[in-house]
PDB file of N, CA and C in Angstrom:
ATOM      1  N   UNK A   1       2.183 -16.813  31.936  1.00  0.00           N
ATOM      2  CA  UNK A   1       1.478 -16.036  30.938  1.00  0.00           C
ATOM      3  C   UNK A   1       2.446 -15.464  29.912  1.00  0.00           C
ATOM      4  N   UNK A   2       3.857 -14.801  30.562  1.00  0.00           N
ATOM      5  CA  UNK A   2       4.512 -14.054  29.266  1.00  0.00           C
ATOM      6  C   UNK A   2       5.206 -15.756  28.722  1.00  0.00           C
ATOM      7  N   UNK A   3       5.445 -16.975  29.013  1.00  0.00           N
ATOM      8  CA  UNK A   3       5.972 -17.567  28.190  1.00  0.00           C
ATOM      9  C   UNK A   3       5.439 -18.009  27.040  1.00  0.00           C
ATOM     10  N   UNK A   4       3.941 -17.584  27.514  1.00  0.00           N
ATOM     11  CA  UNK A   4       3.132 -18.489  26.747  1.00  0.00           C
ATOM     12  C   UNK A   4       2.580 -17.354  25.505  1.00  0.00           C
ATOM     13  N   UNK A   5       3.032 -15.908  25.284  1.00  0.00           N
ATOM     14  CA  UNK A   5       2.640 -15.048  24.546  1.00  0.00           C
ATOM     15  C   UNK A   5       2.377 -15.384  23.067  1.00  0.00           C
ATOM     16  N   UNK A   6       4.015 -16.081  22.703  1.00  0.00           N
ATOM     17  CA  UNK A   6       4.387 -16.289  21.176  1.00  0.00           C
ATOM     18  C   UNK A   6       3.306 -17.353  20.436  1.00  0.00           C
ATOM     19  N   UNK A   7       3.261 -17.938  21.320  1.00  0.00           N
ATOM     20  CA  UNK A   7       2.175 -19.043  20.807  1.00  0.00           C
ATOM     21  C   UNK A   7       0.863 -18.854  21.141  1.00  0.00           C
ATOM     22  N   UNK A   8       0.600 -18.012  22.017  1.00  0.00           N
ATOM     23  CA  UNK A   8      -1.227 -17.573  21.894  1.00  0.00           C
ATOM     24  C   UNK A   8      -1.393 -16.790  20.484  1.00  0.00           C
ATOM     25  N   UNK A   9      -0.012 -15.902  20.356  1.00  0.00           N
ATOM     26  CA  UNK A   9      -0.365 -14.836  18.904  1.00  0.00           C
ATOM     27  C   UNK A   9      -0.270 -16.057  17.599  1.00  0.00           C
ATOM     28  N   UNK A  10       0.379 -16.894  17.850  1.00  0.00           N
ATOM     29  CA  UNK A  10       0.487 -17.725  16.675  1.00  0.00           C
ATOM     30  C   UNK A  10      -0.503 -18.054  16.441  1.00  0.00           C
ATOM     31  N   UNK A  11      -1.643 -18.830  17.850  1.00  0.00           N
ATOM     32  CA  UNK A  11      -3.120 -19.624  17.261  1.00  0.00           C
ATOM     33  C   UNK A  11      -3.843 -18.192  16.508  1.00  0.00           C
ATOM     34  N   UNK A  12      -4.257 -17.278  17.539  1.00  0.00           N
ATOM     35  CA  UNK A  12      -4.653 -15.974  16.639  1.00  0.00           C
ATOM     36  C   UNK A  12      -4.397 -15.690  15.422  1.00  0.00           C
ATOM     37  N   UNK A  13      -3.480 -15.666  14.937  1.00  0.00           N
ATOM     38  CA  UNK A  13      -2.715 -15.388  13.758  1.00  0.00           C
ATOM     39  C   UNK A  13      -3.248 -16.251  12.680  1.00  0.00           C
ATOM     40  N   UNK A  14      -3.074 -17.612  13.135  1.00  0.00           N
ATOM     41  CA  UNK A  14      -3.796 -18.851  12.215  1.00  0.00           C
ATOM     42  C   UNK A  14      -5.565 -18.667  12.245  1.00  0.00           C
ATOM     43  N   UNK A  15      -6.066 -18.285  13.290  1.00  0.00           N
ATOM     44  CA  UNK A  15      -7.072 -18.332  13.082  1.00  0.00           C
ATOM     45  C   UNK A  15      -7.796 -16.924  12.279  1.00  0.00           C
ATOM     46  N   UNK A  16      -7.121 -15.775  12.566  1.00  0.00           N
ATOM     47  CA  UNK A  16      -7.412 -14.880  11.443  1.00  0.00           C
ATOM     48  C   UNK A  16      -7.617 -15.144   9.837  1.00  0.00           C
ATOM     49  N   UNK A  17      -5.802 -15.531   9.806  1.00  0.00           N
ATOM     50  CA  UNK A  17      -5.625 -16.224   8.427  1.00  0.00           C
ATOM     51  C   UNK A  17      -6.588 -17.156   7.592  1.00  0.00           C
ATOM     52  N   UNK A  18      -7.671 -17.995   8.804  1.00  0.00           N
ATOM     53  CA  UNK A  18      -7.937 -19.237   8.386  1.00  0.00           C
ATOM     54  C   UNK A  18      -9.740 -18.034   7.660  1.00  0.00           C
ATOM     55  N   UNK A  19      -9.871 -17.387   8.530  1.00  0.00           N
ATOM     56  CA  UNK A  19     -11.398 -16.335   8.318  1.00  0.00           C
ATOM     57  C   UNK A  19     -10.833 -15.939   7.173  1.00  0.00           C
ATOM     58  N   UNK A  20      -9.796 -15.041   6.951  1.00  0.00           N
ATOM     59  CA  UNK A  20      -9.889 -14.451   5.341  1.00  0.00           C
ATOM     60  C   UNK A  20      -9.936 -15.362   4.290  1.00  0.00           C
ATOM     61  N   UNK A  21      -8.900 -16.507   4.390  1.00  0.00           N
ATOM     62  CA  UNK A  21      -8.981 -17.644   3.710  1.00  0.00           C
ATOM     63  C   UNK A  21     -10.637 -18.040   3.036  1.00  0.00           C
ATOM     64  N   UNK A  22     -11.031 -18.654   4.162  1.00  0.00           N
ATOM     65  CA  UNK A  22     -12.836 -19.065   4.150  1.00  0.00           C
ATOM     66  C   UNK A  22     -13.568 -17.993   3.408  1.00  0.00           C
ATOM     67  N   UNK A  23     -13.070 -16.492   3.083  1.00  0.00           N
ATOM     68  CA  UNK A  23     -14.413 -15.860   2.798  1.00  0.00           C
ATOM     69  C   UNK A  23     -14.024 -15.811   0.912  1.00  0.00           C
ATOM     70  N   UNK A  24     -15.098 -15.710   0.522  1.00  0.00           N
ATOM     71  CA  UNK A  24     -15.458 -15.841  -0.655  1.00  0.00           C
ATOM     72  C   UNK A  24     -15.150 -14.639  -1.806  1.00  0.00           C
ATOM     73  N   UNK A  25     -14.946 -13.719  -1.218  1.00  0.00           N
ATOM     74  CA  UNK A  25     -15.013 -12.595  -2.012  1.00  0.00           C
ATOM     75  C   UNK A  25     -13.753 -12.778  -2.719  1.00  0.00           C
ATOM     76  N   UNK A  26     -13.833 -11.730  -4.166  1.00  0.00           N
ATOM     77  CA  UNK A  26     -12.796 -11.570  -4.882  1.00  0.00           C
ATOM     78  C   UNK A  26     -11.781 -10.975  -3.912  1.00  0.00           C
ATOM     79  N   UNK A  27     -10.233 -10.892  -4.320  1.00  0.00           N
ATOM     80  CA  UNK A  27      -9.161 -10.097  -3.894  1.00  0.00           C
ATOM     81  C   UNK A  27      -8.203 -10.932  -3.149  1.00  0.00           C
ATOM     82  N   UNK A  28      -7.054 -10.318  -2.755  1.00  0.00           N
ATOM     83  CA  UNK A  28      -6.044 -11.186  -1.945  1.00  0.00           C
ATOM     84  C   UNK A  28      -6.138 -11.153  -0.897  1.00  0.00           C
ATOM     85  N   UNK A  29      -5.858 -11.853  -0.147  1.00  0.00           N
ATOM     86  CA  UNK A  29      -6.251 -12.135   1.629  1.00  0.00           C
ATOM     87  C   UNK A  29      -5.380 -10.999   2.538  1.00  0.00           C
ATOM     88  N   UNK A  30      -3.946 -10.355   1.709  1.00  0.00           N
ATOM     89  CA  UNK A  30      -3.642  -9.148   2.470  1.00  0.00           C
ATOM     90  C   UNK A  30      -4.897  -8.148   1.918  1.00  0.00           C
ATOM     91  N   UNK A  31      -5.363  -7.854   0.625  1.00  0.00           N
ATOM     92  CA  UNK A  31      -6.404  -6.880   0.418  1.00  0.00           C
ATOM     93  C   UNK A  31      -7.821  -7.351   1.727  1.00  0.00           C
ATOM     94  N   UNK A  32      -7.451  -8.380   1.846  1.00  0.00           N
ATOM     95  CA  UNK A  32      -9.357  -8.433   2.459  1.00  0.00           C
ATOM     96  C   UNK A  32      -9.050  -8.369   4.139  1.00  0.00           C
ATOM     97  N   UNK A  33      -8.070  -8.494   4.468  1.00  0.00           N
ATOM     98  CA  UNK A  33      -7.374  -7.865   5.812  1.00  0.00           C
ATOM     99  C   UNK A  33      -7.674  -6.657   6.184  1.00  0.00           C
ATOM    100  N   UNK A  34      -6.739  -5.888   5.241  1.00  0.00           N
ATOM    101  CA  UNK A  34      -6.915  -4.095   5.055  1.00  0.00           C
ATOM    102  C   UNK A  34      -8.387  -4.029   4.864  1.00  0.00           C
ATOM    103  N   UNK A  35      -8.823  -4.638   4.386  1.00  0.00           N
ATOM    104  CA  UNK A  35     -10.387  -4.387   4.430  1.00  0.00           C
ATOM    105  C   UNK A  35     -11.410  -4.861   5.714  1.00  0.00           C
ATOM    106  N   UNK A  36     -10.696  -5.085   5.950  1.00  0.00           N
ATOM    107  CA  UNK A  36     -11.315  -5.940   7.325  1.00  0.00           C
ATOM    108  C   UNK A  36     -10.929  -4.835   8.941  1.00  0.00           C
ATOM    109  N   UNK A  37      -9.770  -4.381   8.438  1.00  0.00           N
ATOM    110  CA  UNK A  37      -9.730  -2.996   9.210  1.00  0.00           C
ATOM    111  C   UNK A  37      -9.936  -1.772   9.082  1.00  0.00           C
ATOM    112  N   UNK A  38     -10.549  -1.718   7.865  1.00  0.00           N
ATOM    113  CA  UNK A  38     -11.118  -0.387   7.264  1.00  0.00           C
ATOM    114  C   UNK A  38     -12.855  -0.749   7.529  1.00  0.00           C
ATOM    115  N   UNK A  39     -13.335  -1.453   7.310  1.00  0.00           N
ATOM    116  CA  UNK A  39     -14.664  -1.694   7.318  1.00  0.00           C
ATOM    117  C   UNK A  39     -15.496  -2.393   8.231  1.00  0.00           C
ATOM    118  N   UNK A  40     -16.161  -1.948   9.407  1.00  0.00           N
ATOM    119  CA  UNK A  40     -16.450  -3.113  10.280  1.00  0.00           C
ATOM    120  C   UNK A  40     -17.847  -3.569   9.453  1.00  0.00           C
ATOM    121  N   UNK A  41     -18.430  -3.299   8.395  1.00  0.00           N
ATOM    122  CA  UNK A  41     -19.489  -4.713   7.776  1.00  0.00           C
ATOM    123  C   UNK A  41     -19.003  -5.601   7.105  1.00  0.00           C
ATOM    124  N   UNK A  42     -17.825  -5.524   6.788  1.00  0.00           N
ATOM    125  CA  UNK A  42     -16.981  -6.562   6.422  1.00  0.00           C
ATOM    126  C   UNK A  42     -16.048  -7.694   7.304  1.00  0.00           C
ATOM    127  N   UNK A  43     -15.854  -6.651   8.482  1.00  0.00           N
ATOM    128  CA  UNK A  43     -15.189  -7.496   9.816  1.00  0.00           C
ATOM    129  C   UNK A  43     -16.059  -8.361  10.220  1.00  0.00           C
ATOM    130  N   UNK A  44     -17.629  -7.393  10.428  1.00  0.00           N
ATOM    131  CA  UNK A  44     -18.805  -8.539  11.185  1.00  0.00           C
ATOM    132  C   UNK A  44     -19.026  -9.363  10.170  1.00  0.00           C
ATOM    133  N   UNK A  45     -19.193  -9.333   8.655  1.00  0.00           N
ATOM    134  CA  UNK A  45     -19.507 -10.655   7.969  1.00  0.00           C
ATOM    135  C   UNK A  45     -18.264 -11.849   8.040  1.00  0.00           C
ATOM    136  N   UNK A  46     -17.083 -11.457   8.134  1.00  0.00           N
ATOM    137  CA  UNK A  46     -16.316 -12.518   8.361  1.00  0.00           C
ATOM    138  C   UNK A  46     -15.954 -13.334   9.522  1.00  0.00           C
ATOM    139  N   UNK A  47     -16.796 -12.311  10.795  1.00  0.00           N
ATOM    140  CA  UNK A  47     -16.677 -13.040  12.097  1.00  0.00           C
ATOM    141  C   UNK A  47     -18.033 -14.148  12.055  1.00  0.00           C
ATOM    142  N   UNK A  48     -19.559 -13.448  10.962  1.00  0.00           N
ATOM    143  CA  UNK A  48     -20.412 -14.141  10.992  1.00  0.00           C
ATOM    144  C   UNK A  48     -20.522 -15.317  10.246  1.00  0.00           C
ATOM    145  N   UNK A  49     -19.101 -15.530   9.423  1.00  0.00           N
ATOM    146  CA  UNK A  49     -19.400 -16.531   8.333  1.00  0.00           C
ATOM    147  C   UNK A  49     -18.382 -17.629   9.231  1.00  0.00           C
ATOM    148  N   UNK A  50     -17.480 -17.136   9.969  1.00  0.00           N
ATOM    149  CA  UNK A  50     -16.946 -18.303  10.812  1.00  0.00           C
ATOM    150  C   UNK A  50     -17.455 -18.734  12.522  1.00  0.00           C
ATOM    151  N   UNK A  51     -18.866 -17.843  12.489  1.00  0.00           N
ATOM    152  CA  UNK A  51     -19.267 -18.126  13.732  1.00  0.00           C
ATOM    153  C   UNK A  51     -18.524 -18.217  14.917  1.00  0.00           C
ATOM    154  N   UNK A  52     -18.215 -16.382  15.350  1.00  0.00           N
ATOM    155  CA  UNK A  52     -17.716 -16.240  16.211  1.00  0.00           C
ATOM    156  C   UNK A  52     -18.457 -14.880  16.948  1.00  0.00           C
TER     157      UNK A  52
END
């Protein structure tokens, strides 16, 4: 389990990246991050637009 840490955070990491990427809204993908931890109707629309 701990060898395998660096690379579970990596898929995570990509797959975050890949949700802000996909969403549509204006702004930069670090802005829609910070927004994504400031706002959970914005967290749930980006978990709902990648169906998770």
């Amino acid at each position: 389990k701990i060898k395998n840490a660096a690379q579970n955070f990596s898929v995570v990491t990509k797959m975050a990246l890949s949700m802000l990427k996909n969403n549509k809204t204006k702004g930069s993908i670090n802005l829609k991050r910070l927004k994504a931890g400031w706002d959970e109707n914005f967290l749930e629309t980006l978990l709902q637009e990648n169906n998770f």
